[in-house]
Each structure stands twice: as structure tokens, then as C-alpha cells.
N, C-alpha and C. Protein backbone atom coordinates (compact mmCIF):
# COMPACT_ATOMS: atom_id res chain seq x y z
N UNK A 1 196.67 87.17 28.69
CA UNK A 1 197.29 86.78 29.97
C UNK A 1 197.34 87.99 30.91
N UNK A 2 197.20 87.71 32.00
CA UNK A 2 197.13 88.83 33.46
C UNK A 2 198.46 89.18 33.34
N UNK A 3 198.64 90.87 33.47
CA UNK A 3 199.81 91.45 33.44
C UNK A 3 200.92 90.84 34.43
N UNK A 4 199.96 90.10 35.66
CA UNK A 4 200.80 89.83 36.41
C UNK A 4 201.98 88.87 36.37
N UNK A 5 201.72 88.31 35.08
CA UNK A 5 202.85 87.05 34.71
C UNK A 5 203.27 87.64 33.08
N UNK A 6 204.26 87.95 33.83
CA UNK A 6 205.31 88.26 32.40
C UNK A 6 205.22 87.31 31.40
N UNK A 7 206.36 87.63 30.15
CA UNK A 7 206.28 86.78 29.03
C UNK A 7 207.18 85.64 29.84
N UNK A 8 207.16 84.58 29.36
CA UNK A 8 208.00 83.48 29.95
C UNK A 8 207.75 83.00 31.11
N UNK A 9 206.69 83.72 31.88
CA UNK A 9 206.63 82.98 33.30
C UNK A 9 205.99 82.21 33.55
N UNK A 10 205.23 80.93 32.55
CA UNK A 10 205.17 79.83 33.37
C UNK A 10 206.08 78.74 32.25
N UNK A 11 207.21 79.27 31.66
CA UNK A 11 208.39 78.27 30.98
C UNK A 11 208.81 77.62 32.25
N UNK A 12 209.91 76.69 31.39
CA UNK A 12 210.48 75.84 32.61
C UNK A 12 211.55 75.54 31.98
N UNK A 13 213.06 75.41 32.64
CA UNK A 13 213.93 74.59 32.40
C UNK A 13 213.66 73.33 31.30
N UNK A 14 213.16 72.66 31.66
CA UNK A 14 213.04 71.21 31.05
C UNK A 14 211.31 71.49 30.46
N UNK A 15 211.43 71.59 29.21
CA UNK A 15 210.12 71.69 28.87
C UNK A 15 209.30 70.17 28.15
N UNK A 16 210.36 69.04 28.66
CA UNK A 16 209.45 67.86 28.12
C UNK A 16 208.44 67.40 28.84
N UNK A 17 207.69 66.60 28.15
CA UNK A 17 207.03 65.87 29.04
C UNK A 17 206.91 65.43 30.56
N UNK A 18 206.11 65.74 31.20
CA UNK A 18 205.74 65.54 32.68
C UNK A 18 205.99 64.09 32.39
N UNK A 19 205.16 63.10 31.93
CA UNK A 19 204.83 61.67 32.18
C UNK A 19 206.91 60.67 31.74
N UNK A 20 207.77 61.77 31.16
CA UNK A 20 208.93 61.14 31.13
C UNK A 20 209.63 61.33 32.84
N UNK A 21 209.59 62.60 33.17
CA UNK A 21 209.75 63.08 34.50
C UNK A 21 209.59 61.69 35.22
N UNK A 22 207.85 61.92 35.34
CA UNK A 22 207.44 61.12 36.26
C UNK A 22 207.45 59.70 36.21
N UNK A 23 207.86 59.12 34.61
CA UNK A 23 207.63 57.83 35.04
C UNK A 23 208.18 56.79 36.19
N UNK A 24 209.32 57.16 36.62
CA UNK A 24 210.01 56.58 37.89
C UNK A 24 209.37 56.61 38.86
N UNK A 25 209.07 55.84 39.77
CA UNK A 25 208.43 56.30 41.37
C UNK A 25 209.58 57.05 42.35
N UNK A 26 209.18 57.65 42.85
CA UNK A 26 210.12 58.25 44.43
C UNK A 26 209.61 58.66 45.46
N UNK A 27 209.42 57.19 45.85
CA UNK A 27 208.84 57.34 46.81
C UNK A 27 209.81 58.14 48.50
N UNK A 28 210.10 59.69 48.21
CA UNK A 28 210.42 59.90 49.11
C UNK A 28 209.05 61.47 49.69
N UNK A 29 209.49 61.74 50.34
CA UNK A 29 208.93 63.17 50.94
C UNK A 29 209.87 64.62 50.57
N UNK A 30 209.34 65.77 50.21
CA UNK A 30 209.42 66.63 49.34
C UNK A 30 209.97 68.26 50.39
N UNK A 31 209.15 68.01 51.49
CA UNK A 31 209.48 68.60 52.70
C UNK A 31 209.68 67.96 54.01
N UNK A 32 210.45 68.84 55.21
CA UNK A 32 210.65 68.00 56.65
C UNK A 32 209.49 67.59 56.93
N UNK A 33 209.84 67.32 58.23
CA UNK A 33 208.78 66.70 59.12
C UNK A 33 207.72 67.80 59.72
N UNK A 34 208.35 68.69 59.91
CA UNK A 34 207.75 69.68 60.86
C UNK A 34 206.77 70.39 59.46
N UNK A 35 207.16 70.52 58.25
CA UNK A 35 206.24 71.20 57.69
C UNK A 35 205.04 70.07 57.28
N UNK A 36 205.75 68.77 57.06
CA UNK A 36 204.40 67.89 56.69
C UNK A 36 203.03 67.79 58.07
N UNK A 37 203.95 68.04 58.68
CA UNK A 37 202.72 67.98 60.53
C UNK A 37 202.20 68.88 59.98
N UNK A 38 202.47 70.48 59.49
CA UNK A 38 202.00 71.58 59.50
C UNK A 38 200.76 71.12 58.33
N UNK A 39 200.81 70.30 57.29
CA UNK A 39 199.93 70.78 56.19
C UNK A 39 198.82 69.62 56.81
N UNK A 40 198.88 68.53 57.96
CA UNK A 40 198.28 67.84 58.21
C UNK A 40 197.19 68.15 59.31
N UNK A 41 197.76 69.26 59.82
CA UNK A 41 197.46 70.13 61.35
C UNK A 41 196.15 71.36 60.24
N UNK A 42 196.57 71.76 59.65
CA UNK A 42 195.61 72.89 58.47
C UNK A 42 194.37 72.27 58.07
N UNK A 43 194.62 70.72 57.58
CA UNK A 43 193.58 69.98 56.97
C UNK A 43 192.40 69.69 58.08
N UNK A 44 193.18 69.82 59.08
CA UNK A 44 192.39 69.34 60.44
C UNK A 44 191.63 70.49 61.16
N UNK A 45 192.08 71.74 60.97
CA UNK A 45 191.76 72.64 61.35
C UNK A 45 190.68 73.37 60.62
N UNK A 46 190.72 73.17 58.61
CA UNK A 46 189.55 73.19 58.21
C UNK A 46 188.47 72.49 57.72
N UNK A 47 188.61 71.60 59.03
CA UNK A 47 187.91 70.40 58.63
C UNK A 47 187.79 69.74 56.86
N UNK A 48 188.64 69.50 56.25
CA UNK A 48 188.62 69.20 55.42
C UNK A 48 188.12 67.34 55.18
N UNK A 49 187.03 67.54 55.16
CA UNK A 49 186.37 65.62 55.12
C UNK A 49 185.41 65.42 53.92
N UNK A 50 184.45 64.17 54.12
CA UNK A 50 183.96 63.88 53.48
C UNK A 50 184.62 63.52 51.72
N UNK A 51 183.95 63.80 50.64
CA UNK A 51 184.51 63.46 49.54
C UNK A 51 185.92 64.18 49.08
N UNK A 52 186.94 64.34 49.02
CA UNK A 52 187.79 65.17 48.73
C UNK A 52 189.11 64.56 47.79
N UNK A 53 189.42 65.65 46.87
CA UNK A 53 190.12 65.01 45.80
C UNK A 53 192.00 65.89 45.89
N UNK A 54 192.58 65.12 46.02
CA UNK A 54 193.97 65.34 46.64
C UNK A 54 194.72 65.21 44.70
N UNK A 55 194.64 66.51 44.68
CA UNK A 55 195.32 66.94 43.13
C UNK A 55 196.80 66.71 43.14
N UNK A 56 197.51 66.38 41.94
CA UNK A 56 198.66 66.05 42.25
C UNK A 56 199.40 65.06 43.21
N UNK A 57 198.85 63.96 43.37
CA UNK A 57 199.29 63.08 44.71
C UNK A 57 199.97 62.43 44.62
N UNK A 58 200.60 61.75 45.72
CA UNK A 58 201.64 60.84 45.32
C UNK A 58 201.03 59.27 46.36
N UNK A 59 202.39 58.95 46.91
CA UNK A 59 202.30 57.70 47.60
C UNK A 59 201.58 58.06 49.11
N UNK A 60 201.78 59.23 49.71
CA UNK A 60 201.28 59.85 51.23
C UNK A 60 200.51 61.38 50.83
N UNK A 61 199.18 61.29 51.28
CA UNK A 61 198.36 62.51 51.57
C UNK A 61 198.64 63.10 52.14
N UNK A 62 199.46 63.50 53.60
CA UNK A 62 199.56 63.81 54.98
C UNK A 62 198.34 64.41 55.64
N UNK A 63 197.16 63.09 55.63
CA UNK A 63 195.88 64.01 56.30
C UNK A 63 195.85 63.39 58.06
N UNK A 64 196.01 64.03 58.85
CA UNK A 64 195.93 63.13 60.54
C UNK A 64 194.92 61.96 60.36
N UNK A 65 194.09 62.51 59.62
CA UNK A 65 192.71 61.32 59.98
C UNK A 65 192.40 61.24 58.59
N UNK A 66 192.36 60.93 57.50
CA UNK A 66 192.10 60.43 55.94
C UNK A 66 190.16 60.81 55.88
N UNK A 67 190.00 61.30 54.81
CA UNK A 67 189.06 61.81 54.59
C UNK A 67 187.17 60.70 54.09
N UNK A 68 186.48 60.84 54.48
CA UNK A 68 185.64 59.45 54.47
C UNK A 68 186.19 58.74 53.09
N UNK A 69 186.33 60.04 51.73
CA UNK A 69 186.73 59.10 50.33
C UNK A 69 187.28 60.35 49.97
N UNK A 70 188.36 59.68 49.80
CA UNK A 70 189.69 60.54 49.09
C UNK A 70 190.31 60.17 48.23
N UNK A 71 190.10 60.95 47.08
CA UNK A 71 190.54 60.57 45.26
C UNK A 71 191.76 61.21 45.38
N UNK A 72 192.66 60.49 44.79
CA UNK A 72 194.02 60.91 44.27
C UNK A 72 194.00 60.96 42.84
N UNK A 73 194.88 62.71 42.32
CA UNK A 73 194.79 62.63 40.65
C UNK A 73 196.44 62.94 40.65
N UNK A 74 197.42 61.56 39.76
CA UNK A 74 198.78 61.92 40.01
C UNK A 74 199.38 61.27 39.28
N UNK A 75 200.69 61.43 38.71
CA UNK A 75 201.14 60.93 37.54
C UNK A 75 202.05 59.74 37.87
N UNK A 76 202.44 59.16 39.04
CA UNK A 76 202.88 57.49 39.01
C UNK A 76 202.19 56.70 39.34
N UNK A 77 201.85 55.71 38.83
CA UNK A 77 200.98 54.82 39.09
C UNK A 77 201.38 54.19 40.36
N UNK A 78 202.84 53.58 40.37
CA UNK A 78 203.07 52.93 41.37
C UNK A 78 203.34 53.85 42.63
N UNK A 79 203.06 54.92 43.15
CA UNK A 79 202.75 55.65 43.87
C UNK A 79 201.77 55.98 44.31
N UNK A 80 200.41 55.97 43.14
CA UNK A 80 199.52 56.01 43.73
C UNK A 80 198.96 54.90 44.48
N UNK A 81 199.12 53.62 43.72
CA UNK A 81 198.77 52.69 44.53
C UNK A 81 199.15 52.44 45.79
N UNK A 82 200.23 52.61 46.07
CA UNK A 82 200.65 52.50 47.51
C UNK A 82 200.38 53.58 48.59
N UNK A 83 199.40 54.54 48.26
CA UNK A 83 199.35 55.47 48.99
C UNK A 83 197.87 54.94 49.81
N UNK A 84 197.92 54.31 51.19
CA UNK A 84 197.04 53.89 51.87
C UNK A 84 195.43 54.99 52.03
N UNK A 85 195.72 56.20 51.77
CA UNK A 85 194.50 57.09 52.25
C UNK A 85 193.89 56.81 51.22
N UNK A 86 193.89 56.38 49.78
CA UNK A 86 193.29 56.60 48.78
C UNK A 86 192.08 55.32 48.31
N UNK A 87 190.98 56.03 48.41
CA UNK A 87 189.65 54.94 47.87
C UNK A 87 190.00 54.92 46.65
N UNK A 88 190.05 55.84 45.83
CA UNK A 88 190.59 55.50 44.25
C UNK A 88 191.43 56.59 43.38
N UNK A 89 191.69 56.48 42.37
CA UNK A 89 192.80 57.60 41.95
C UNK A 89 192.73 57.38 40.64
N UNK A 90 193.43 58.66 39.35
CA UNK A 90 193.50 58.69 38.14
C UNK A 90 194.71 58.89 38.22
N UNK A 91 195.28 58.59 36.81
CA UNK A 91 196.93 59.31 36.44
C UNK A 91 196.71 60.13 35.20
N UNK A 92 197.06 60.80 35.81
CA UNK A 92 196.63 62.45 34.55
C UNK A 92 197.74 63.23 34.97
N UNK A 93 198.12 63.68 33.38
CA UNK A 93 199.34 65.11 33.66
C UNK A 93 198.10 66.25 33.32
N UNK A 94 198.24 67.12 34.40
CA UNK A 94 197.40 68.30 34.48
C UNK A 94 198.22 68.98 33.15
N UNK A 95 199.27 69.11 32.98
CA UNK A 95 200.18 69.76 32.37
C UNK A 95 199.75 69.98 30.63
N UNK A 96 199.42 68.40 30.54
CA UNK A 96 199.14 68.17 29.25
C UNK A 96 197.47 67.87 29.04
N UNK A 97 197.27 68.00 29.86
CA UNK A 97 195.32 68.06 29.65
C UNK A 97 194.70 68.45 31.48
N UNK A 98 194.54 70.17 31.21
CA UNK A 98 193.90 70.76 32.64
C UNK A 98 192.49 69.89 32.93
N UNK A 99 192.06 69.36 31.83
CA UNK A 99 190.53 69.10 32.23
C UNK A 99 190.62 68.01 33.30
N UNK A 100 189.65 68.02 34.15
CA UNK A 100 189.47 66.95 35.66
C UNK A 100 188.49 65.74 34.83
N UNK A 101 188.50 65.04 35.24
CA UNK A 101 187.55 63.92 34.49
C UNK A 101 186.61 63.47 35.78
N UNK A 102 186.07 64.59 36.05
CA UNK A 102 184.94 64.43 37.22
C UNK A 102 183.84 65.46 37.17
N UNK A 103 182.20 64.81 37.60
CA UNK A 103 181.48 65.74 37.61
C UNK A 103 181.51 66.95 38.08
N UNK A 104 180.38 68.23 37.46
CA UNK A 104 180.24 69.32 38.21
C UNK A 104 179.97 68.61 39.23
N UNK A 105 180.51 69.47 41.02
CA UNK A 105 180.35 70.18 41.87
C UNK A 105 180.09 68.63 43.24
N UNK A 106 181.03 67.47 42.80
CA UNK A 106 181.48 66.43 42.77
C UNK A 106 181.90 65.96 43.77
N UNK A 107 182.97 67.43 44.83
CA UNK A 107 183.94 67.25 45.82
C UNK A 107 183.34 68.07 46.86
N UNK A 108 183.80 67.80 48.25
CA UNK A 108 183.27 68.69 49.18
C UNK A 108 184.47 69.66 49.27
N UNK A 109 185.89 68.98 49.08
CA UNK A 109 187.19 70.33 49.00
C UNK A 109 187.84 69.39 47.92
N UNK A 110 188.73 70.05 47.51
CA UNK A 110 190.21 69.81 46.84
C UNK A 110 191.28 70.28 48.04
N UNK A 111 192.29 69.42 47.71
CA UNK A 111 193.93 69.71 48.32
C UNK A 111 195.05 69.37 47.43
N UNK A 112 195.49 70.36 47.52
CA UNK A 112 197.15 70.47 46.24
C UNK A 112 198.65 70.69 47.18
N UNK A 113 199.42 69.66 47.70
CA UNK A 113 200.52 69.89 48.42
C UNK A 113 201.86 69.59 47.44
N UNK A 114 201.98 70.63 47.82
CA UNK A 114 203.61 70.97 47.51
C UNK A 114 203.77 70.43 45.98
N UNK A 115 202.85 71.24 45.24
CA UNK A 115 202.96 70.73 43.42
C UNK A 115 202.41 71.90 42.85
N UNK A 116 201.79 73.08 43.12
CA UNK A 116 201.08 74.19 42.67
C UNK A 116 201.84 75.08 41.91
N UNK A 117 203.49 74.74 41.72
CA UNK A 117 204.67 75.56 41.59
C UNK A 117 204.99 74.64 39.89
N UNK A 118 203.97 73.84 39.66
CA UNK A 118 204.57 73.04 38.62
C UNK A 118 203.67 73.16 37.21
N UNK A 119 202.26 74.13 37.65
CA UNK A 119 201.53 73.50 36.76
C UNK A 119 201.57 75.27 35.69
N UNK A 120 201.57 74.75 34.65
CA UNK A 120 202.02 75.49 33.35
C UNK A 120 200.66 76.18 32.82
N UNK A 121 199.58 75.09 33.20
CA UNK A 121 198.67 76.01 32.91
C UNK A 121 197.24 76.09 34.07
N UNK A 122 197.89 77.10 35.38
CA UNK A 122 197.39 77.60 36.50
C UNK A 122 195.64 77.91 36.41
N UNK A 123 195.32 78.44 35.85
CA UNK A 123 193.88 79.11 35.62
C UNK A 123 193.31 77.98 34.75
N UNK A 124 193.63 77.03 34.23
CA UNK A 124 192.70 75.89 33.96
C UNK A 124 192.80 75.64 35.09
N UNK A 125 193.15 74.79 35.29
CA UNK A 125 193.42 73.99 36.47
C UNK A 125 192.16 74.74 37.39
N UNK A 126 192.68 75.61 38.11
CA UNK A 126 191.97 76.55 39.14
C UNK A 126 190.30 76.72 38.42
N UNK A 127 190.12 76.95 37.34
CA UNK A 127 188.80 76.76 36.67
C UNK A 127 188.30 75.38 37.16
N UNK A 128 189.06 74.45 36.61
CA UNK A 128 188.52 73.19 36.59
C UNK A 128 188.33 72.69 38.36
N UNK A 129 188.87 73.21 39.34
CA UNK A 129 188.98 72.76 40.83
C UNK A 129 187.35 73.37 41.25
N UNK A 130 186.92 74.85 40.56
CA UNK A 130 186.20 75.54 40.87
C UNK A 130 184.95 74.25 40.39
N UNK A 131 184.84 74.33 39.23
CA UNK A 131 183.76 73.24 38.27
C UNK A 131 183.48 71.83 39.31
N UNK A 132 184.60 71.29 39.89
CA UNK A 132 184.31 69.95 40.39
C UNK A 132 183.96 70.36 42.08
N UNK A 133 184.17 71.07 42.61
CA UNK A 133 183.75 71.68 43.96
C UNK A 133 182.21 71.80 44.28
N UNK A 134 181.57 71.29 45.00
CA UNK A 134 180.49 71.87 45.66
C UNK A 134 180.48 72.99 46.36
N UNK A 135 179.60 74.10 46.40
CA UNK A 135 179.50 75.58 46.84
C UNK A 135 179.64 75.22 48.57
N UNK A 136 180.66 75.66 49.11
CA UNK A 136 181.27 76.19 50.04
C UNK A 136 182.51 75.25 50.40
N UNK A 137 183.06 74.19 49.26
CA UNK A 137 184.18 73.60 49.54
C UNK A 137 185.13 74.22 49.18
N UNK A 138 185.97 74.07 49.83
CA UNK A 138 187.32 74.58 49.79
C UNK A 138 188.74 73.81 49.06
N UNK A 139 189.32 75.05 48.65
CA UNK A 139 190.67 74.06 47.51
C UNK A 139 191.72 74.75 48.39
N UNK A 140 192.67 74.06 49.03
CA UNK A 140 194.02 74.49 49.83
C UNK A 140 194.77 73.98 49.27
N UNK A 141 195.92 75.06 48.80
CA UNK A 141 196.97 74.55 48.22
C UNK A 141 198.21 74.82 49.50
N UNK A 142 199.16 73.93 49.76
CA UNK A 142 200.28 74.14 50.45
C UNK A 142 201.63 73.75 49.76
N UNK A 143 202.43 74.61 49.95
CA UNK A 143 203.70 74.36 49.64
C UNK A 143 204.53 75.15 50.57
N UNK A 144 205.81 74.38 50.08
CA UNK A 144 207.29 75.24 50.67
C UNK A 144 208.44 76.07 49.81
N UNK A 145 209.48 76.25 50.13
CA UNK A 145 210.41 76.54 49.07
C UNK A 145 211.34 76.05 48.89
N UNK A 146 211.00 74.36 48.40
CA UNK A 146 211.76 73.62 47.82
C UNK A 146 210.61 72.83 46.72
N UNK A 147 211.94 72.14 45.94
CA UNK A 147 210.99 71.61 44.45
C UNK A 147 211.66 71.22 43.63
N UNK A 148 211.62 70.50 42.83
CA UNK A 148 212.41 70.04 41.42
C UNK A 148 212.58 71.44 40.43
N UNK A 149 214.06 72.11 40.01
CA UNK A 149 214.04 73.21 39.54
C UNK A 149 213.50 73.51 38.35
N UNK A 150 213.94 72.24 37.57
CA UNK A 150 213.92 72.34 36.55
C UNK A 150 212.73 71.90 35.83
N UNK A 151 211.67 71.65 36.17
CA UNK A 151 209.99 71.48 36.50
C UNK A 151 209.13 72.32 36.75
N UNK A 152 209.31 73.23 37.80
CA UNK A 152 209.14 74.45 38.46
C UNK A 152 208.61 75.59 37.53
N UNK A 153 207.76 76.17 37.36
CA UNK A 153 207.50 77.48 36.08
C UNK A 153 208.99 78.58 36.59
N UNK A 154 209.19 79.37 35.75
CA UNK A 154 210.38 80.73 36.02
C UNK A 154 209.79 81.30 36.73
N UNK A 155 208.76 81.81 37.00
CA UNK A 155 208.03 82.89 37.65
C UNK A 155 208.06 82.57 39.47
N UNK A 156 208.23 81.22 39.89
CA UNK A 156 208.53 80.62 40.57
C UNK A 156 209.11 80.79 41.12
N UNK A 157 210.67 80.09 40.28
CA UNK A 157 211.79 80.36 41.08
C UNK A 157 212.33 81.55 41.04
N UNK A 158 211.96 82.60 40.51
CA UNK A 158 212.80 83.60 40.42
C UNK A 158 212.13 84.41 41.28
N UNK A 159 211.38 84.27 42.35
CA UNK A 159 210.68 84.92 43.48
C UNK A 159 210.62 84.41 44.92
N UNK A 160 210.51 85.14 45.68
CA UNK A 160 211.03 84.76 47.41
C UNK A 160 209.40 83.81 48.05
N UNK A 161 209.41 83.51 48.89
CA UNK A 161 208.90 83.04 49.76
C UNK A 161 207.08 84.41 49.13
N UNK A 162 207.69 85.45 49.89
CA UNK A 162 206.36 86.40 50.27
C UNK A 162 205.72 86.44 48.18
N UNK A 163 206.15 86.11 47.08
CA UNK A 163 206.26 86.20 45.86
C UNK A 163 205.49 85.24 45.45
N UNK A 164 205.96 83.68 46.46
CA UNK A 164 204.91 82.54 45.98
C UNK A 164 203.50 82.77 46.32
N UNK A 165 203.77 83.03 47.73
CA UNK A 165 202.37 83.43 48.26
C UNK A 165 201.85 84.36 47.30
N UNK A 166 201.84 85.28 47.14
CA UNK A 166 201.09 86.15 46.01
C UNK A 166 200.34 85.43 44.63
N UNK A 167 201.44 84.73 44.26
CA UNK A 167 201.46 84.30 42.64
C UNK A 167 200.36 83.15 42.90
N UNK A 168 199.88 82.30 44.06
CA UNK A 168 198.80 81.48 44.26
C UNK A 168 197.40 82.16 44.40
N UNK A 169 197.71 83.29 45.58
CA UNK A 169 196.42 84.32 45.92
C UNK A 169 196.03 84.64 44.25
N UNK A 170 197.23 85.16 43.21
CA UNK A 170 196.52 85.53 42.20
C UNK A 170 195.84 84.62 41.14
N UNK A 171 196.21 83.37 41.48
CA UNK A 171 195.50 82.36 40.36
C UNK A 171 194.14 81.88 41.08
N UNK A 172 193.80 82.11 42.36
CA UNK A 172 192.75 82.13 42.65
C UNK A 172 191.74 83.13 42.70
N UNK A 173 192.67 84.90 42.33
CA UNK A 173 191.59 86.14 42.29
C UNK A 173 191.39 86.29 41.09
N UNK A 174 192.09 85.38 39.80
CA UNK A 174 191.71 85.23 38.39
C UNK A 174 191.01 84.40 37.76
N UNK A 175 190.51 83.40 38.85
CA UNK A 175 189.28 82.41 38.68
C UNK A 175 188.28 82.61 39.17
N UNK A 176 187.00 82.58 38.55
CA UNK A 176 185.79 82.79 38.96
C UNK A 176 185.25 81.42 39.66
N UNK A 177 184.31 81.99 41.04
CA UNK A 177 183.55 81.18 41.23
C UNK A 177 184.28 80.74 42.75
N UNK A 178 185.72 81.73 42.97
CA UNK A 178 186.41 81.38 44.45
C UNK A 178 185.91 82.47 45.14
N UNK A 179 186.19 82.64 46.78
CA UNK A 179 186.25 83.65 47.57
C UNK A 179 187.47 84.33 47.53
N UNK A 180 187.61 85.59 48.64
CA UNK A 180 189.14 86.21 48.26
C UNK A 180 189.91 85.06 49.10
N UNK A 181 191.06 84.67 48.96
CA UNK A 181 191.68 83.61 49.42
C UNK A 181 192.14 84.00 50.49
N UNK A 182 192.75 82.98 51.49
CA UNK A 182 193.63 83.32 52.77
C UNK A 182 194.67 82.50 52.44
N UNK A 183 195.66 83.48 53.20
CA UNK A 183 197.28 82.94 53.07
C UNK A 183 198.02 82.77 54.61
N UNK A 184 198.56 81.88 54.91
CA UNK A 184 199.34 81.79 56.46
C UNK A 184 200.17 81.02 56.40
N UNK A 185 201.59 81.74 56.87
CA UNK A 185 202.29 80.59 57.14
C UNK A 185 202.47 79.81 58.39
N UNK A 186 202.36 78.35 58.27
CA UNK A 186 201.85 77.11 58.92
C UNK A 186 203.29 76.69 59.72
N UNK A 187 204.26 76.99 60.05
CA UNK A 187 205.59 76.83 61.14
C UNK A 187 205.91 78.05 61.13
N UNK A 188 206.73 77.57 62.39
CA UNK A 188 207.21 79.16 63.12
C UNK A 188 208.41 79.48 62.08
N UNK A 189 208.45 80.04 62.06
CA UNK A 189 209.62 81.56 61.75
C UNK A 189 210.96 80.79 62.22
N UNK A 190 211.83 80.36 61.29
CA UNK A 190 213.11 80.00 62.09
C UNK A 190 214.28 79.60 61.09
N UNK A 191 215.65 79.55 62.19
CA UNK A 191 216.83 79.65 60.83
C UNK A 191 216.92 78.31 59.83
N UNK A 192 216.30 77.16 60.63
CA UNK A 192 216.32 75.88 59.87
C UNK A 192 214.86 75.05 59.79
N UNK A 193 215.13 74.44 58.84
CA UNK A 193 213.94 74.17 58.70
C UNK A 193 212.93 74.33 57.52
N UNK A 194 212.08 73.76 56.65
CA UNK A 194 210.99 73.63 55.59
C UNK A 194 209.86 75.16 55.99
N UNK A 195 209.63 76.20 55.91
CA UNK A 195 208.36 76.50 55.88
C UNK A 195 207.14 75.93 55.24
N UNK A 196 206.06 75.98 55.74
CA UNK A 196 204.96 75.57 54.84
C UNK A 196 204.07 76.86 54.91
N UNK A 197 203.43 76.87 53.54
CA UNK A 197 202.45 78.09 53.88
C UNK A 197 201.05 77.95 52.57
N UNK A 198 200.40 77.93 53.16
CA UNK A 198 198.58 77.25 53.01
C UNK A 198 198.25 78.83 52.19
N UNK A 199 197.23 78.77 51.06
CA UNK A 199 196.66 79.27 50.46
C UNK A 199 195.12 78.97 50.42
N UNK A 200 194.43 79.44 50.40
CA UNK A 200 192.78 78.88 50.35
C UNK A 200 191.82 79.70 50.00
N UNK A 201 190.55 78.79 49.56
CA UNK A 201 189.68 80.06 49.26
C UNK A 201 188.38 79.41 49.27
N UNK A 202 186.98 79.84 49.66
CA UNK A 202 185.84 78.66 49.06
C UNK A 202 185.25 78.83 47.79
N UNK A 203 184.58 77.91 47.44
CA UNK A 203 183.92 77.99 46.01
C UNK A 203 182.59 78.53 46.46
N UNK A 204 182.56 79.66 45.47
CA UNK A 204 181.49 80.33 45.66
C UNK A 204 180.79 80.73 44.26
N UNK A 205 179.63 81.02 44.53
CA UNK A 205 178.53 81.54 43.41
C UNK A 205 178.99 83.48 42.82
N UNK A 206 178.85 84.01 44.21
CA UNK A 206 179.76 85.39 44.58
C UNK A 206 180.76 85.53 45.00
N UNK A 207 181.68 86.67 44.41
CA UNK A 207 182.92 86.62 45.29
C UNK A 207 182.87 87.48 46.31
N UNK A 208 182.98 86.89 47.68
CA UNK A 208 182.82 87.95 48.91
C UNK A 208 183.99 88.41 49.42
């Protein structure tokens, strides 16, 4: 393991099963308003279209304009179904099996909102996003700093805002096959309010 994650840092409070977690639907929203505009305003900005697979999804994508075919991979069923952007979808706990059940190089991007803080085992995952990507699609992960705590890896919560950002940049500079990533945060600076802040990188052959 990369020095950069101590012993214990991707434990969790509640170490059972994801699929007990999740079996309930909730269908609510995870951040405000102003940060969901923000992760919808990003998608738009890197043109994120064509085939694209929305990791971790629930009942709402938040894409302005929905992508020509957009796969959802997410653990309630009755969430996924009701989520209108979606041509089709799997229910898979990443948690308990990283592997994607999709061809090499499959997707034109991946998108991971506000769930990147949950997954226990980061560098599969990030392997496996790399594997199903076509060379120059892009995987954006966005989140805020809020979340189910007790779900959440330690390494997580026990770090600020500028800490998350890092701990994403590094699961993407420990997977082969990304660029160096970009990080920004996506709302203004202010006393109230959700931040959102976008991570990204493209899939590449070289890392430039």
C-alpha cells in the first residue's frame, strides 16, 4: 500500500455490508442546490457526451443535457430505475467486487458524484475506470463535504476539504493509464452553503 494511506485508512465505522446499507431507497439529494448546478455546469463544460457510465448512481445524474447513452452502476434498484437519464444500469457493490462488468475501452468518460469517499478499495476501482475508458475519455469525480459517516473510509473523515482533494488526485497518480489530474473548486468561496470540487484526469497510453 502507498505510504500515503496509513494503516486503517480506508476502515469505516460500520464495516458491514454495502447492499444492507443500501437496500432501502432514498430518494433524496446528498448536496444543495447550488453545488448540484455546479457538478452539472463541469459536465457541460467538459463536454462530457456520447457513451458514458455514471459510477455509483442513484435516482438523478445531474447532467444539464443527459448524455446520448448513459449507464448507471449503483446499488438500489429502485433508484436506479427511476432515474430518467439512464438507457440502462447494473447493481453492483464496487465495495464487494471492484471489477466493472464492461468491455475494454467501452466508455467515452466515466462520472462518480459525491460517492468517491466510500469506496474501500480506491485503486481497483480507478484501475478498472482506466480498463473500460476509451483513450482520451475522461473520469470526473465530484464531491462535497458531506456524506454518510459511518460509510465514509477514516482517511476521509479525518481530513479537511484541501485533504480530500489530495487523497482523489492520489488515487488517480497511483493508477496507470490516467493523465496528471485537475482539481477545482466548482462554487464560490462562502460562509453557507455545499462546496463542490471536481477531480479529473484523461485516460491515457502515457502519463503527460
Amino acid at each position: 500500500m502507498d505510504p500515503s494511506f496509513a494503516p486503517g485508512f480506508f476502515h469505516r465505522v460500520d464495516p458491514s455490508s454495502d447492499s444492507l446499507f443500501y437496500d432501502l431507497p432514498r430518494f433524496v439529494t446528498h448536496i444543495d442546490d447550488g453545488a448540484l448546478a455546479a457538478v452539472g455546469t463541469l459536465y457541460e463544460e467538459l463536454a462530457v457526451e456520447g457513451r458514458v457510465l455514471d459510477l455509483m448512481s442513484s435516482w438523478v445524474s445531474h447532467f444539464r443535457t443527459p448524455p446520448h447513452e448513459l449507464v448507471g452502476l449503483g446499488m438500489n434498484q429502485h433508484e436506479l430505475k427511476a432515474n430518467p437519464a439512464l438507457r440502462h444500469f447494473v447493481r453492483q457493490d464496487l465495495n464487494a467486487d471492484p471489477k466493472l462488468p464492461f468491455a475494454d475501452a467501452s466508455f467515452d468518460h466515466v462520472v462518480c458524484c459525491v460517492s468517491v469517499d466510500y469506496l474501500v478499495h480506491p485503486l481497483a476501482v480507478f484501475s478498472e475506470v482506466a480498463r473500460v475508458l476509451r483513450e482520451g475519455g475522461l473520469f470526473v469525480c465530484t464531491f462535497s463535504n458531506r456524506c454518510f459517516p459511518t460509510k465514509a473510509i477514516r482517511g476521509w473523515r479525518a481530513t479537511n476539504d484541501a485533504g480530500r482533494v489530495q487523497i482523489v488526485r492520489r488515487y488517480f497518480e497511483l493508477t496507470n493509464g490516467f493523465s496528471e489530474p485537475v482539481d477545482e473548486l466548482r462554487t464560490q468561496r462562502r460562509r453557507f452553503g455545499d462546496p463542490l470540487y471536481g477531480v479529473w484526469a484523461a485516460r491515457t497510453t502515457v502519463r503527460i
